[in-house]
Protein backbone atom coordinates (compact mmCIF):
# COMPACT_ATOMS: atom_id res chain seq x y z
CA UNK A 1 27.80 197.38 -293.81
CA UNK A 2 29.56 195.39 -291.85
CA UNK A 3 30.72 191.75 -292.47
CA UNK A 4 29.38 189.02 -289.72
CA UNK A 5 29.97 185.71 -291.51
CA UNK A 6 33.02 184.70 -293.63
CA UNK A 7 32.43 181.31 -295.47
CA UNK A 8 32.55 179.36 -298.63
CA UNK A 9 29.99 176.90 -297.14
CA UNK A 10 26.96 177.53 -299.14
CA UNK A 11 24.87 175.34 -296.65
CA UNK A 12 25.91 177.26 -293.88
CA UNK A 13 25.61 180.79 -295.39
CA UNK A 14 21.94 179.91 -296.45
CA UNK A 15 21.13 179.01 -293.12
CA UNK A 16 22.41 181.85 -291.50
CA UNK A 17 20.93 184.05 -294.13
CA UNK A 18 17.28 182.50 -292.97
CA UNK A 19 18.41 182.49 -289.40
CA UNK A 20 18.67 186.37 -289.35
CA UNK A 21 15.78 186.83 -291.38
CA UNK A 22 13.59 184.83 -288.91
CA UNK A 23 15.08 187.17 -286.26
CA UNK A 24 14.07 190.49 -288.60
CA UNK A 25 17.45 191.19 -289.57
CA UNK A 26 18.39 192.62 -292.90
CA UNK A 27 21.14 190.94 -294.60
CA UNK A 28 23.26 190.66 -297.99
CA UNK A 29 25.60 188.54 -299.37
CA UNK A 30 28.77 190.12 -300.85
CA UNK A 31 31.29 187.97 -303.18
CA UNK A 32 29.03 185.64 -304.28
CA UNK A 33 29.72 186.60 -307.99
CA UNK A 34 33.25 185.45 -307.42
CA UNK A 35 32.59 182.17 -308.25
CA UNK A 36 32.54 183.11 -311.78
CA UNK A 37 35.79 184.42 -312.04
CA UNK A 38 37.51 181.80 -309.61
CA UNK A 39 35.95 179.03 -311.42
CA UNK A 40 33.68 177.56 -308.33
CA UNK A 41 36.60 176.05 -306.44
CA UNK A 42 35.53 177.77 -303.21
CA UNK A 43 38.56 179.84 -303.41
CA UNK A 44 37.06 182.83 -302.04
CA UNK A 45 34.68 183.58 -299.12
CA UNK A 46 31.52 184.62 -299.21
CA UNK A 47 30.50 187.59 -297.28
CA UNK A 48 27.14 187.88 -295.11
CA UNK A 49 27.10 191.90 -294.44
CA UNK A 50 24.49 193.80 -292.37
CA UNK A 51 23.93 197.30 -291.36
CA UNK A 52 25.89 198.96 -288.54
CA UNK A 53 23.05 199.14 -286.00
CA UNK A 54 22.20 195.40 -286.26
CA UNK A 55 26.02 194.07 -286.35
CA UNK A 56 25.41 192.80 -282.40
CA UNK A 57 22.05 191.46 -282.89
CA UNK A 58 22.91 189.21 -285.75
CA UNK A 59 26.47 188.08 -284.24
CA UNK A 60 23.79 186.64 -281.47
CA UNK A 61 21.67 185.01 -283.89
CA UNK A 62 24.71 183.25 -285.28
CA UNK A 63 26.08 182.36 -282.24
CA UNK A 64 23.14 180.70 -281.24
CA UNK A 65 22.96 178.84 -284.63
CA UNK A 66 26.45 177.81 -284.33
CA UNK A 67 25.53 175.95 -280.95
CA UNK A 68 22.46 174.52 -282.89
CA UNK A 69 24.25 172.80 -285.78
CA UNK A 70 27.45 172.12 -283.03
CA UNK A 71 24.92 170.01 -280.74
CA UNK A 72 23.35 168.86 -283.23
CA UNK A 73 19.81 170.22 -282.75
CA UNK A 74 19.86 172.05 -286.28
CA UNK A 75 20.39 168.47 -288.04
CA UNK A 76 17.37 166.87 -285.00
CA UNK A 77 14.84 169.43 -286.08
CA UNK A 78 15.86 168.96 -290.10
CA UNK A 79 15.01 165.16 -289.52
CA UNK A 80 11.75 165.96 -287.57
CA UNK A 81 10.39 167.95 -289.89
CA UNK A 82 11.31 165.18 -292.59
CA UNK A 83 9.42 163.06 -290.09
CA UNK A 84 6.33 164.98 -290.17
CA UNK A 85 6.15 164.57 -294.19
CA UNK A 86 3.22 162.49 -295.29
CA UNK A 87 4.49 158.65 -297.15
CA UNK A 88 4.99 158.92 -300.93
């Protein structure tokens, strides 16, 4: 496996977790059981791993969703889709 995300941004590891499975790419999340023994101060990364062969396919993928929430079109699209939500 090999490690293509670092973070202890749970927002951001979720979305790049979706991102690559929208592009068909296997992933897993290592350390996430660390925040039991660190106490959930964020202390250590998590870990977004994925085999070998799709290591430059996935660094893509989260390049291109870096640019997204950088510009601002990630948070655009979020509120669009809020927008599209029928009146309560």
């Amino acid at each position: 496996m090999k490690a293509v995300l670092e973070t202890n941004n749970p927002v951001l590891l979720s979305a790049a977790v979706d991102r690559l499975a929208q592009e068909g790419i296997a992933s897993v999340v290592f350390d996430s059981a660390m925040s039991a023994i660190e106490g959930s101060i964020g202390a250590f990364p998590r870990r977004l791993m994925v085999a070998p062969d799709s290591e430059s396919r996935a660094r893509w993928a989260l390049a291109i969703l870096a640019r997204e929430v950088e510009s601002g079109a990630l948070a655009r699209s979020i509120t669009a889709m809020d927008d599209d939500e029928p009146a309560r």
